[in-house]
PDB file of N, CA and C in Angstrom:
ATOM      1  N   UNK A   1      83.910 121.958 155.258  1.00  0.00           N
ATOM      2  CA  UNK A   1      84.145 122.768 154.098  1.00  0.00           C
ATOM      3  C   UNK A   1      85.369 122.289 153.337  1.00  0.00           C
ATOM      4  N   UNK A   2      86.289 122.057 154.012  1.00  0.00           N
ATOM      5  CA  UNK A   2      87.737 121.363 153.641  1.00  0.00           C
ATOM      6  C   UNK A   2      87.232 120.211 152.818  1.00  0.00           C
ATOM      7  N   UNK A   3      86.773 119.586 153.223  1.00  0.00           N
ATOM      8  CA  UNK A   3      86.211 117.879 152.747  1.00  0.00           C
ATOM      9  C   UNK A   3      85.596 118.470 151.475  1.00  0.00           C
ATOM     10  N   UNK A   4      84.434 119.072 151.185  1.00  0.00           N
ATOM     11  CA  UNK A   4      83.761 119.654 150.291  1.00  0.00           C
ATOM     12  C   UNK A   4      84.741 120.062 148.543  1.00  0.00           C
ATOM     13  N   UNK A   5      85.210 120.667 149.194  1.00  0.00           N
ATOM     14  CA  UNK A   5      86.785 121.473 148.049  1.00  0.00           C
ATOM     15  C   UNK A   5      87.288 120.222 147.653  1.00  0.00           C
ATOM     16  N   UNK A   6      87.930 119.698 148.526  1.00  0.00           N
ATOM     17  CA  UNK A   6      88.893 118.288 147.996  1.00  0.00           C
ATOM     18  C   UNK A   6      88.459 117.613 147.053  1.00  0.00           C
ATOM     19  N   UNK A   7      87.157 117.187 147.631  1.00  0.00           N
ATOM     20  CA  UNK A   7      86.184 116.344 145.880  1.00  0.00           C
ATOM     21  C   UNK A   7      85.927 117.249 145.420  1.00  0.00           C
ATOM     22  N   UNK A   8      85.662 118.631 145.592  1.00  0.00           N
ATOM     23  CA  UNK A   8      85.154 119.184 143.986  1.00  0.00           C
ATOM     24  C   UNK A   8      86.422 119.736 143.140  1.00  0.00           C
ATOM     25  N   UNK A   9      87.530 119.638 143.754  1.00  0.00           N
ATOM     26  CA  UNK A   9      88.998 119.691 143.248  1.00  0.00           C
ATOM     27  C   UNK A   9      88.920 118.925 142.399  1.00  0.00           C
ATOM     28  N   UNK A  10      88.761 117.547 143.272  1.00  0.00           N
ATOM     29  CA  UNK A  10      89.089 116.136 142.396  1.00  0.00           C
ATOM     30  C   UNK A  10      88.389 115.579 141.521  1.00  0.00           C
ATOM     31  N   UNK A  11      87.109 116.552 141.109  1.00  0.00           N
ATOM     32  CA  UNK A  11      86.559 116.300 139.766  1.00  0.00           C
ATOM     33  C   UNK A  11      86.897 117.028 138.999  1.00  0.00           C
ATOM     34  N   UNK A  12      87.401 118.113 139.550  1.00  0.00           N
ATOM     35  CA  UNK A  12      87.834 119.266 138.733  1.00  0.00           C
ATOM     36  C   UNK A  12      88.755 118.834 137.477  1.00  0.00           C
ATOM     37  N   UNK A  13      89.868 118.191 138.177  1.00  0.00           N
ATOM     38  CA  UNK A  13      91.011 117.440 138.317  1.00  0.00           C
ATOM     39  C   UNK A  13      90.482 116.243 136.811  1.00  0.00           C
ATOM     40  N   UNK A  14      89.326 115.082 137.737  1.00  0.00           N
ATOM     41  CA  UNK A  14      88.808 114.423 136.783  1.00  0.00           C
ATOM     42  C   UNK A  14      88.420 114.631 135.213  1.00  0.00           C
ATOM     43  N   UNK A  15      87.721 115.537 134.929  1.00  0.00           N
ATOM     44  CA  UNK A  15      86.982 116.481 133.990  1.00  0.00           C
ATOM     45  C   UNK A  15      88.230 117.098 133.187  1.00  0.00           C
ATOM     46  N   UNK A  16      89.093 117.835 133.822  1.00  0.00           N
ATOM     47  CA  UNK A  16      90.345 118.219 132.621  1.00  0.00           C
ATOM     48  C   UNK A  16      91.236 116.761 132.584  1.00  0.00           C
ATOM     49  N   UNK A  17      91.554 116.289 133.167  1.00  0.00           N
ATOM     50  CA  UNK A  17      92.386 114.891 132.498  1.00  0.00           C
ATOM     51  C   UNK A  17      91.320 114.406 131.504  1.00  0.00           C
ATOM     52  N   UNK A  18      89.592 114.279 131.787  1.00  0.00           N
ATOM     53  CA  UNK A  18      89.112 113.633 130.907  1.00  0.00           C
ATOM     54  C   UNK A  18      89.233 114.501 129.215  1.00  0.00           C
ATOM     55  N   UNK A  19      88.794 115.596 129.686  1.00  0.00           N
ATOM     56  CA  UNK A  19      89.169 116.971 128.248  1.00  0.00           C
ATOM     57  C   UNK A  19      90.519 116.372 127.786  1.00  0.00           C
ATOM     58  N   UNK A  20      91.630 116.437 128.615  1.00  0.00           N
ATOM     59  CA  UNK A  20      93.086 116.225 127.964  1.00  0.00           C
ATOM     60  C   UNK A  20      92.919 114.753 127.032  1.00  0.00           C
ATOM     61  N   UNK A  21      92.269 113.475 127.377  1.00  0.00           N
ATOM     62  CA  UNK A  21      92.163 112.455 127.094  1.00  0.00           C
ATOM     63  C   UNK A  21      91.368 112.403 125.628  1.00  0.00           C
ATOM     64  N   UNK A  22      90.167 113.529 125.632  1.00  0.00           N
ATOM     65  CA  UNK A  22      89.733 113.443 124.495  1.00  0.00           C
ATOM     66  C   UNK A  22      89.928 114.221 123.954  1.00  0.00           C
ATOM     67  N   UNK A  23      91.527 115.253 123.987  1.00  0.00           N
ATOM     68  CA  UNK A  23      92.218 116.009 123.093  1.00  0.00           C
ATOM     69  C   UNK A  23      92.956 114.984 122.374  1.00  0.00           C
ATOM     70  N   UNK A  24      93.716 114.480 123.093  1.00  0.00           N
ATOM     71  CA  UNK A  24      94.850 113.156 122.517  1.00  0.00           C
ATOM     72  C   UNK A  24      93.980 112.285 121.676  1.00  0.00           C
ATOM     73  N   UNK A  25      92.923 111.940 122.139  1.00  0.00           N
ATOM     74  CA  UNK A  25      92.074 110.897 121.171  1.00  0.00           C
ATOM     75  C   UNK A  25      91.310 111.646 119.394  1.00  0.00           C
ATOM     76  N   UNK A  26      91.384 112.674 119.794  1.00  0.00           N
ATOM     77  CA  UNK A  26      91.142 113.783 118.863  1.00  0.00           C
ATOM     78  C   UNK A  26      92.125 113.777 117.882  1.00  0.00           C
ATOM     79  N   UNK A  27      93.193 114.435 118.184  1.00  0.00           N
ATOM     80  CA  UNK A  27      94.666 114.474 117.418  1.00  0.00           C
ATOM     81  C   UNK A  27      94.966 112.894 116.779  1.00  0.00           C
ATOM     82  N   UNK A  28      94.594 111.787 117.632  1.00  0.00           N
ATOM     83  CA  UNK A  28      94.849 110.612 116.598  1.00  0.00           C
ATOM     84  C   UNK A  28      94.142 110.148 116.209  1.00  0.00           C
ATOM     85  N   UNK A  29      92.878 110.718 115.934  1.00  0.00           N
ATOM     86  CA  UNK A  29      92.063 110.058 114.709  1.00  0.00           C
ATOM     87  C   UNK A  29      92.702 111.009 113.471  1.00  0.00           C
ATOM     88  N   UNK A  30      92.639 112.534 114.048  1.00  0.00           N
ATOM     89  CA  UNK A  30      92.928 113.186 112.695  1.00  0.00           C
ATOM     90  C   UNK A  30      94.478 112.527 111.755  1.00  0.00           C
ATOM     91  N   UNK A  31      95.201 111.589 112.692  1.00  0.00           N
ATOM     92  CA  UNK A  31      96.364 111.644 112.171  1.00  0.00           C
ATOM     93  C   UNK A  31      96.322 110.148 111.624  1.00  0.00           C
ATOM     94  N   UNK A  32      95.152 109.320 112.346  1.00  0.00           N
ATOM     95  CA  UNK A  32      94.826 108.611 111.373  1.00  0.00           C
ATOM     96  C   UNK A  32      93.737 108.816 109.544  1.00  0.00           C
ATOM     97  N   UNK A  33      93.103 109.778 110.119  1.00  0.00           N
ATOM     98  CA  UNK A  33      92.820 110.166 108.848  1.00  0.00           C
ATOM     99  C   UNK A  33      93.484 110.995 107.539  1.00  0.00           C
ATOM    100  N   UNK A  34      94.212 111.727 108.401  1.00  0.00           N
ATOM    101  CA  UNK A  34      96.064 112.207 107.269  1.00  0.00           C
ATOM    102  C   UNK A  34      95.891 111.022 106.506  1.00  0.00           C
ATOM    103  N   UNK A  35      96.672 110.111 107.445  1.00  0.00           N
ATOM    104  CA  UNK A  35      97.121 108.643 107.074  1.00  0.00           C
ATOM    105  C   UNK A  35      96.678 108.211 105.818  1.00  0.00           C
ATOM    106  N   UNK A  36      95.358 107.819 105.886  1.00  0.00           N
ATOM    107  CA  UNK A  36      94.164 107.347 105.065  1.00  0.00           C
ATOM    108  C   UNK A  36      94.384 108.271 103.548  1.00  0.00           C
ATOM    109  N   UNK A  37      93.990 109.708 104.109  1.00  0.00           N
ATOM    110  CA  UNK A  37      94.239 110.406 102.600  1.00  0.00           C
ATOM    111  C   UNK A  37      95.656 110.278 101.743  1.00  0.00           C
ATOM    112  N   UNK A  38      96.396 110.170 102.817  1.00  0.00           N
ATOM    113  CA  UNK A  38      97.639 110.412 101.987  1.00  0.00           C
ATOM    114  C   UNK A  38      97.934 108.773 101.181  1.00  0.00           C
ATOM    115  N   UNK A  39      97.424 107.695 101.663  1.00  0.00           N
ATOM    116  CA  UNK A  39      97.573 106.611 101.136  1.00  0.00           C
ATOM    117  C   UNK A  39      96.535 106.369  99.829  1.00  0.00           C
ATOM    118  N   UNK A  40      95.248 107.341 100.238  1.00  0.00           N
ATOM    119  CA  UNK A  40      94.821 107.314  98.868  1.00  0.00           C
ATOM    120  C   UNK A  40      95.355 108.050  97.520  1.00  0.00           C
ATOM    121  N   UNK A  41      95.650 109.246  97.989  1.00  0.00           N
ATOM    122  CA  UNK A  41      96.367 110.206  97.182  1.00  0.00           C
ATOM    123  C   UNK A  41      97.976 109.156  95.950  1.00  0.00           C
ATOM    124  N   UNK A  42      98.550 108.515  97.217  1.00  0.00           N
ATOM    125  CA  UNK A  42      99.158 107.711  96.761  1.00  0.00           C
ATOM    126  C   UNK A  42      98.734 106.612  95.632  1.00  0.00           C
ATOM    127  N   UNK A  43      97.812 106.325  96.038  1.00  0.00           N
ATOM    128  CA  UNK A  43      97.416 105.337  95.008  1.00  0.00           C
ATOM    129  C   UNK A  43      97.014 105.588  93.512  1.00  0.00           C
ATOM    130  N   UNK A  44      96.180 106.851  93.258  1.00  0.00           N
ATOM    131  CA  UNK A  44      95.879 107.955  92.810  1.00  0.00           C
ATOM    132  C   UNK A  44      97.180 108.092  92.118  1.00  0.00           C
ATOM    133  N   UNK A  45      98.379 108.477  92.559  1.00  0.00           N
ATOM    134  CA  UNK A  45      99.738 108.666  91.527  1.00  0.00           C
ATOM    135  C   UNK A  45     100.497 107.397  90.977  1.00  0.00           C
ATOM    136  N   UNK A  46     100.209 106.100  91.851  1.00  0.00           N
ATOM    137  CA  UNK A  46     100.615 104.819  91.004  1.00  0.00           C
ATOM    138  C   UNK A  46     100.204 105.070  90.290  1.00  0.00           C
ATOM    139  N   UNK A  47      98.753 104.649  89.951  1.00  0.00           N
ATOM    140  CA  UNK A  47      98.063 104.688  89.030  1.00  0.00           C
ATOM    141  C   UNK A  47      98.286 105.589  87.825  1.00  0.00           C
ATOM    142  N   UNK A  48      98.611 106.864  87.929  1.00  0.00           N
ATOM    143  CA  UNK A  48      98.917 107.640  87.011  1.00  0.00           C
ATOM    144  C   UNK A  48      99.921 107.579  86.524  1.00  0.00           C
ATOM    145  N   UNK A  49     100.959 106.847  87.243  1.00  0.00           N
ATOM    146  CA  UNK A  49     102.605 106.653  86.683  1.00  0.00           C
ATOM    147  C   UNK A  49     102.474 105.853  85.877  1.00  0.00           C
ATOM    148  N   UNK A  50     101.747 104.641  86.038  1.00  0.00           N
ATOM    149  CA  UNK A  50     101.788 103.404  85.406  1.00  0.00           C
ATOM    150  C   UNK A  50     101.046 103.492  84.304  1.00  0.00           C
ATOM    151  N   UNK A  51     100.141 104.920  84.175  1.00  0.00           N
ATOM    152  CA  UNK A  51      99.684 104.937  82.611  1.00  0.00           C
ATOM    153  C   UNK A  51     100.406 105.646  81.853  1.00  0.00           C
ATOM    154  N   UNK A  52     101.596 106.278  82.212  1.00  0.00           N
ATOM    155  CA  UNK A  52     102.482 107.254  81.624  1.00  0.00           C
ATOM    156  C   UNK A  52     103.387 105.883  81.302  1.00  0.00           C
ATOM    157  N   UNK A  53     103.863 104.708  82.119  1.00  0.00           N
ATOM    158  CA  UNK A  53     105.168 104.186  81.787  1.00  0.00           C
ATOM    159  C   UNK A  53     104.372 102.907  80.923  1.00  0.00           C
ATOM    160  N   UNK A  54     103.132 102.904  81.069  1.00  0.00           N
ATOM    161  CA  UNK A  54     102.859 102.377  79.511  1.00  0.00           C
ATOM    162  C   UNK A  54     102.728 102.892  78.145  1.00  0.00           C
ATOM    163  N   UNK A  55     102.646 104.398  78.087  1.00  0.00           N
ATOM    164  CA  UNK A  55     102.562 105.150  77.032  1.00  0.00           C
ATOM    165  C   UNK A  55     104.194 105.285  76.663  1.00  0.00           C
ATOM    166  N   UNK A  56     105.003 105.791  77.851  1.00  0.00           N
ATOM    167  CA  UNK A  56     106.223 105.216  77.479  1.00  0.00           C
ATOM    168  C   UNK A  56     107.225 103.902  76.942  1.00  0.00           C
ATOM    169  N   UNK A  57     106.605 102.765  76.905  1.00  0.00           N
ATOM    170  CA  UNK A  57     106.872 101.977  76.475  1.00  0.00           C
ATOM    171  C   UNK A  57     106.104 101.874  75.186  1.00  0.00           C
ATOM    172  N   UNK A  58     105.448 102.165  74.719  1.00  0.00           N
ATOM    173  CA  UNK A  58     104.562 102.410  73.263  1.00  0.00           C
ATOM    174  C   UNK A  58     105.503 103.470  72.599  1.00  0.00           C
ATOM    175  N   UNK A  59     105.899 104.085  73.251  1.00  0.00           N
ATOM    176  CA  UNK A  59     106.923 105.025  72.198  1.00  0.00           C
ATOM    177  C   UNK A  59     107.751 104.006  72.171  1.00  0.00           C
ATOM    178  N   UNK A  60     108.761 103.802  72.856  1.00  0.00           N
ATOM    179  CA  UNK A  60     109.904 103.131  72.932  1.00  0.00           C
ATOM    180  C   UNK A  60     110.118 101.362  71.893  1.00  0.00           C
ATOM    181  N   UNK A  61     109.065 101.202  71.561  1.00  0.00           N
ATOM    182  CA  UNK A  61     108.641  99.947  70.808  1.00  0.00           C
ATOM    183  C   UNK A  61     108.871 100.851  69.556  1.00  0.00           C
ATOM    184  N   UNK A  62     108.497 102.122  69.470  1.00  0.00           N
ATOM    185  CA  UNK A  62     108.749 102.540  67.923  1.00  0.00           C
ATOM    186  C   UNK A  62     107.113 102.266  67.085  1.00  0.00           C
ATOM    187  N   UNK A  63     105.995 102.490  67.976  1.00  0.00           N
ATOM    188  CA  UNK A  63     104.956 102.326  67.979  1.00  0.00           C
ATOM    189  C   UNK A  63     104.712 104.067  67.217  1.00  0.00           C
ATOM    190  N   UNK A  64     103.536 104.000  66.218  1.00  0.00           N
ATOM    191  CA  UNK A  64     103.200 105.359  65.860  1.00  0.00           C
ATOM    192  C   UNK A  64     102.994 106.421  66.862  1.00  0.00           C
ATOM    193  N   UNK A  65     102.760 107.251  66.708  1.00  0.00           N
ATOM    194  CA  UNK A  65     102.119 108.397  67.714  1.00  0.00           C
ATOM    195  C   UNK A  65     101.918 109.336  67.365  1.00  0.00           C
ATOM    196  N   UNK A  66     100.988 110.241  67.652  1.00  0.00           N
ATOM    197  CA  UNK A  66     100.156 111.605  67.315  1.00  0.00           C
ATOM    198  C   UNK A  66     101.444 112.425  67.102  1.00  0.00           C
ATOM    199  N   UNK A  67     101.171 113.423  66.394  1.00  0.00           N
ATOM    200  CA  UNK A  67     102.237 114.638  66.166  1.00  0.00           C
ATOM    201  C   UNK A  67     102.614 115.418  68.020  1.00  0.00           C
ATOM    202  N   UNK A  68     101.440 115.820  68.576  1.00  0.00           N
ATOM    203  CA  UNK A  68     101.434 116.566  69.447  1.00  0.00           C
ATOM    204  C   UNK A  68     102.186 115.294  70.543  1.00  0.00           C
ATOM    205  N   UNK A  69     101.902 114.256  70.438  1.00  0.00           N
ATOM    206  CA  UNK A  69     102.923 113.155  71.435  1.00  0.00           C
ATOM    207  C   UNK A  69     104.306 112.865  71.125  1.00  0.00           C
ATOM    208  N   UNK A  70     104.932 113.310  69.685  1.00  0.00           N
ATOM    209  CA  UNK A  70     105.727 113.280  69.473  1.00  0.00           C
ATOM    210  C   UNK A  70     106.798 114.692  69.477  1.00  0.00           C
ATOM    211  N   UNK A  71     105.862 115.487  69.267  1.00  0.00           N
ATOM    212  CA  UNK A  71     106.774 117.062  70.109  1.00  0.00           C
ATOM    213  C   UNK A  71     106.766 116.975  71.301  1.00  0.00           C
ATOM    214  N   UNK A  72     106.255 116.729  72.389  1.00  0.00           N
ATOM    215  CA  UNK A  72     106.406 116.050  73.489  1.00  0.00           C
ATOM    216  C   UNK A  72     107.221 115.284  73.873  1.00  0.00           C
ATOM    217  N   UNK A  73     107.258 114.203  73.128  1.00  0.00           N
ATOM    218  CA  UNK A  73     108.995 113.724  73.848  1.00  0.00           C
ATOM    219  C   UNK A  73     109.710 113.798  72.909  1.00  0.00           C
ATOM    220  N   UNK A  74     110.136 114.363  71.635  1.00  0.00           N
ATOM    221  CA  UNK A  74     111.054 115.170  71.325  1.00  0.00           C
ATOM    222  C   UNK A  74     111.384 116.250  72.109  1.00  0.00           C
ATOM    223  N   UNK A  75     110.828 117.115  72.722  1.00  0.00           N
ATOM    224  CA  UNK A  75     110.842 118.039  72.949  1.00  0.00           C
ATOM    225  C   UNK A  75     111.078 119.792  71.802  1.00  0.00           C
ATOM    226  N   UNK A  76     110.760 119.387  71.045  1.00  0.00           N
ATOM    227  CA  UNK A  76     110.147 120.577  69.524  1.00  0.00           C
ATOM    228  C   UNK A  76     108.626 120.567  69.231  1.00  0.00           C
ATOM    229  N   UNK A  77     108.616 121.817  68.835  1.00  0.00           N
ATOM    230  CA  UNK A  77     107.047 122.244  68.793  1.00  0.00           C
ATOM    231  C   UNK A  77     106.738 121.166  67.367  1.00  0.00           C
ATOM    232  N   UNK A  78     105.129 121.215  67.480  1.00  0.00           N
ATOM    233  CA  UNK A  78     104.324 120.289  66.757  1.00  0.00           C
ATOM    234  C   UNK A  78     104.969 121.097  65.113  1.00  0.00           C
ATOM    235  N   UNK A  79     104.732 122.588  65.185  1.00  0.00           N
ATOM    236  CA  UNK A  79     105.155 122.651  63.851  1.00  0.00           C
ATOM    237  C   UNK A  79     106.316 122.970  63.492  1.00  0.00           C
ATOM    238  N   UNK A  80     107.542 122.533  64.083  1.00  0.00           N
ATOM    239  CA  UNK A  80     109.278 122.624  63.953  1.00  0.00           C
ATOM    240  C   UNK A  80     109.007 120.530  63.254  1.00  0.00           C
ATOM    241  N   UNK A  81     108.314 120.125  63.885  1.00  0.00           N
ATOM    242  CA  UNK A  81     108.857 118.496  63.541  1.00  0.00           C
ATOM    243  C   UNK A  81     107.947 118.338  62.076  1.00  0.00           C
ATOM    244  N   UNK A  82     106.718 118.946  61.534  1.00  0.00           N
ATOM    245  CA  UNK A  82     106.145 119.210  61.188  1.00  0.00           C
ATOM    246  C   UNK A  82     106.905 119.951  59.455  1.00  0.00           C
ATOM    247  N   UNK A  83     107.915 120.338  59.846  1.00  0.00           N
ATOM    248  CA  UNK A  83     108.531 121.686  59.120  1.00  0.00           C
ATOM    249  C   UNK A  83     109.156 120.335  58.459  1.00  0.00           C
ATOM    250  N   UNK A  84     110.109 119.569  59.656  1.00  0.00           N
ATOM    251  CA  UNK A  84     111.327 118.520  59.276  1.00  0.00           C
ATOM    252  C   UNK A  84     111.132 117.188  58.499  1.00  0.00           C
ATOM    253  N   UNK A  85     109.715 116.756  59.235  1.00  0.00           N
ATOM    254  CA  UNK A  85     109.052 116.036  57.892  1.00  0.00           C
ATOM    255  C   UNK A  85     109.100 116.012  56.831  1.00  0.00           C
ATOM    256  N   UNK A  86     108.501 117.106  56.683  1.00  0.00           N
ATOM    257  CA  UNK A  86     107.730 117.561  54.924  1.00  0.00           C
ATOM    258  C   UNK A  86     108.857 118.281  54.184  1.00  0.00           C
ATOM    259  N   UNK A  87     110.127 119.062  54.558  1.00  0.00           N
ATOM    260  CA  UNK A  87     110.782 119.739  54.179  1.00  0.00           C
ATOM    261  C   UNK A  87     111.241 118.819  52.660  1.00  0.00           C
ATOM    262  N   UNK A  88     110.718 119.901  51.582  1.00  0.00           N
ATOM    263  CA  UNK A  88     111.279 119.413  50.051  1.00  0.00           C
ATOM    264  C   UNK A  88     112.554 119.137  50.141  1.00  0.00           C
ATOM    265  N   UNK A  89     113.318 120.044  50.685  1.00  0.00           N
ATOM    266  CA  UNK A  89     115.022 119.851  50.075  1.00  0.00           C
ATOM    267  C   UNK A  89     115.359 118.268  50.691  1.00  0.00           C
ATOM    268  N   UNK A  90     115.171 117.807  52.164  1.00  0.00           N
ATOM    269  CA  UNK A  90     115.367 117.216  53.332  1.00  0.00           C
ATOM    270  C   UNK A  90     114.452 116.419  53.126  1.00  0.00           C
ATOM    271  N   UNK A  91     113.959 115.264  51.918  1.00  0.00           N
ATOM    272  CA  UNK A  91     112.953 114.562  52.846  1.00  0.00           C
ATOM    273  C   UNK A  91     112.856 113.194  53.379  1.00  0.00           C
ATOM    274  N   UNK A  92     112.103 112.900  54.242  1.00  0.00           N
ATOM    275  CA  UNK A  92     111.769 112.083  55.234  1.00  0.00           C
ATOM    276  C   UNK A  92     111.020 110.699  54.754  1.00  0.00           C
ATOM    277  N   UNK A  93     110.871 109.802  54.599  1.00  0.00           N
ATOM    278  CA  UNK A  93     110.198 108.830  54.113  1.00  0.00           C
ATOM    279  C   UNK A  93     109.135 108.757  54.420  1.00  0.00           C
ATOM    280  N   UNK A  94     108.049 108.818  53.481  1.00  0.00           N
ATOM    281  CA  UNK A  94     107.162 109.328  53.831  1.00  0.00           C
ATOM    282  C   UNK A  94     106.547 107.228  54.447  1.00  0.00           C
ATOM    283  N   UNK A  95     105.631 107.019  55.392  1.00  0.00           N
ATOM    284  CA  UNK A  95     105.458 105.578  55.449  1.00  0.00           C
ATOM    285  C   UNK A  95     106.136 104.627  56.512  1.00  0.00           C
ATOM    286  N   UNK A  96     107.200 105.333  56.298  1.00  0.00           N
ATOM    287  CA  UNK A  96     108.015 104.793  57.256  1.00  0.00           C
ATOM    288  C   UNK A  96     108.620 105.882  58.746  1.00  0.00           C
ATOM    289  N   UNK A  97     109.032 106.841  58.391  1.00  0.00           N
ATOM    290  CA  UNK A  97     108.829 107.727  59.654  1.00  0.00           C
ATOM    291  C   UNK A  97     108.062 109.178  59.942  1.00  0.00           C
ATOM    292  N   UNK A  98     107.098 108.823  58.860  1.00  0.00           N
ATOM    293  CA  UNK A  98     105.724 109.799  59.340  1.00  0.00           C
ATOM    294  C   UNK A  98     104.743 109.256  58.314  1.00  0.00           C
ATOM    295  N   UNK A  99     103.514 109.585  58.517  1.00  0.00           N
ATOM    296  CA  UNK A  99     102.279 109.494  57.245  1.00  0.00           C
ATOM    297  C   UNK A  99     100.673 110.085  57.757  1.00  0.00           C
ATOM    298  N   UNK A 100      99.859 110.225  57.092  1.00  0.00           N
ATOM    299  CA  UNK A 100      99.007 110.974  56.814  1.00  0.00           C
ATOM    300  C   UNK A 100      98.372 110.456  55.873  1.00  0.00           C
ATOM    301  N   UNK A 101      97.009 110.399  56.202  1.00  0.00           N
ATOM    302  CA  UNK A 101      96.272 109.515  55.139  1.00  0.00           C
ATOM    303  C   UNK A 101      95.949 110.551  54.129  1.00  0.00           C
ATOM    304  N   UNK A 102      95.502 111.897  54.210  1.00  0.00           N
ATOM    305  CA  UNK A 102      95.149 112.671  53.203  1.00  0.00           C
ATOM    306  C   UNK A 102      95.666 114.340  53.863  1.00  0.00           C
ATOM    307  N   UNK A 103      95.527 114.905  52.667  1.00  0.00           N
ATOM    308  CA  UNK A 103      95.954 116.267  53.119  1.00  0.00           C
ATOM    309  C   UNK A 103      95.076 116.919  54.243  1.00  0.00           C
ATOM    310  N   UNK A 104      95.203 117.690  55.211  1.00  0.00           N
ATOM    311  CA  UNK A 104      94.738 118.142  56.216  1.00  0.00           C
ATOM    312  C   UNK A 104      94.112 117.066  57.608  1.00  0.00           C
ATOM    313  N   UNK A 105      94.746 115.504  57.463  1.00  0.00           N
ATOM    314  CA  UNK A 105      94.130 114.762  58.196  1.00  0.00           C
ATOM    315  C   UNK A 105      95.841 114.797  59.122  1.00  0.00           C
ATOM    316  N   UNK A 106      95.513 114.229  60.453  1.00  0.00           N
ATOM    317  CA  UNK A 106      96.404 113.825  61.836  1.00  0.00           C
ATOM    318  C   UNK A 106      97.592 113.536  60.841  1.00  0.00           C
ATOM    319  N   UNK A 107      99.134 113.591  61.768  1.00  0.00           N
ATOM    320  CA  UNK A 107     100.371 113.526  61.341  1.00  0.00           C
ATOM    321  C   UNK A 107     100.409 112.433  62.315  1.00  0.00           C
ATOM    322  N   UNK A 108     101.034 111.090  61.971  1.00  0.00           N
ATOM    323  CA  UNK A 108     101.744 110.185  62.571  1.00  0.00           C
ATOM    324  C   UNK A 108     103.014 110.104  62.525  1.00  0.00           C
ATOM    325  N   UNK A 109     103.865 110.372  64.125  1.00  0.00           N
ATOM    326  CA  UNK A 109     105.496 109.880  63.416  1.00  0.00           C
ATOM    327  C   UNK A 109     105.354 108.726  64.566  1.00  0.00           C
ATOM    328  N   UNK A 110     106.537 107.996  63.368  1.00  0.00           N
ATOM    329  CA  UNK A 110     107.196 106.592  63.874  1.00  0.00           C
ATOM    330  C   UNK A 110     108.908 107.207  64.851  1.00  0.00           C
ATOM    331  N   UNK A 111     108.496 107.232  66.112  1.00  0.00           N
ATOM    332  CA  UNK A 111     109.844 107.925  66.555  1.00  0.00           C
ATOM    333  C   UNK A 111     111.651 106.881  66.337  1.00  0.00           C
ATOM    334  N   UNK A 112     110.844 105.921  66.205  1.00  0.00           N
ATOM    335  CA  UNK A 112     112.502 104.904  66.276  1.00  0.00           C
ATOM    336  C   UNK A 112     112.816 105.636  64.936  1.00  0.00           C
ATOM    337  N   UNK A 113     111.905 105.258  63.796  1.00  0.00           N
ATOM    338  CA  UNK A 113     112.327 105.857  62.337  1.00  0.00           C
ATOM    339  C   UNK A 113     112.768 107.519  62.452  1.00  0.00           C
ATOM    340  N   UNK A 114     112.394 108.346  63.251  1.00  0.00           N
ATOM    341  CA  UNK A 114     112.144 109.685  63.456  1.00  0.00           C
ATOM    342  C   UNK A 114     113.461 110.096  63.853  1.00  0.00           C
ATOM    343  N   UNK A 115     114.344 109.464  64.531  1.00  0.00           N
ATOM    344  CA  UNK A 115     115.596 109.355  65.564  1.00  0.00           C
ATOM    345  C   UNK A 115     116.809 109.332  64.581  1.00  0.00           C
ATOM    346  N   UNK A 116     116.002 107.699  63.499  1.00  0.00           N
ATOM    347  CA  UNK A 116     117.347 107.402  62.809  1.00  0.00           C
ATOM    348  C   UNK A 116     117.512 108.264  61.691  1.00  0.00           C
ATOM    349  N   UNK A 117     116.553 109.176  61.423  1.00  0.00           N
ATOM    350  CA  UNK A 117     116.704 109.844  60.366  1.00  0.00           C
ATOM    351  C   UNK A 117     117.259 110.930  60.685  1.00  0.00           C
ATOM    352  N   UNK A 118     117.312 111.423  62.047  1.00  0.00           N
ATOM    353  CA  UNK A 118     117.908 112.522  62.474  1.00  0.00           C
ATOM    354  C   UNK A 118     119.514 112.242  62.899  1.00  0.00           C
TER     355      UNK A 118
END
């Protein structure tokens, strides 16, 4: 009976080390798969930086840009820069740091021109 117990101990024994073994093997796949996402995720925000620090360099050239991109990194609403433009008393050249092909069409400012006029 003694003899009997001992091996069925020692599978007992066997069987949870094997469970423990494919707990641990468990936990590092998941932590290889973290891994994986988080390196995609990463890549995912290069990518997105590097289309922001080319749009940033398109401003910075003094390149045109939409009204709403230019209250944006001014930081003033579309119709405060809008106001500063067009203002009769105050005005702005029209061509050179803003324009508009016809009345009610898109506002372009030129921010280098936009800066020096301010």
């Amino acid at each position: 009976m003694f003899m009997i117990s001992t091996i069925f101990h020692r599978k007992i024994q066997t069987k949870g080390q094997t469970m423990k073994d494919f707990s641990i093997l468990t936990s590092s796949l998941e932590n290889v798969m973290n891994k994986a996402e988080r390196i995609d995720n990463a890549l995912e925000r290069i990518a997105l930086l590097e289309e922001e620090v080319k749009l940033l360099r398109e401003i910075a050239k003094g390149s045109w840009v939409s009204l709403e991109k230019a209250a944006t990194e001014i930081g003033k609403s579309e119709s405060a820069i809008r106001q500063i433009v067009k203002n009769p008393k105050k005005k702005m050249a029209k061509g050179k740091v803003w324009k508009q092909e016809c009345k009610g069409a898109s506002i372009y400012i030129n921010l280098k021109e936009y800066r020096k006029a301010i």
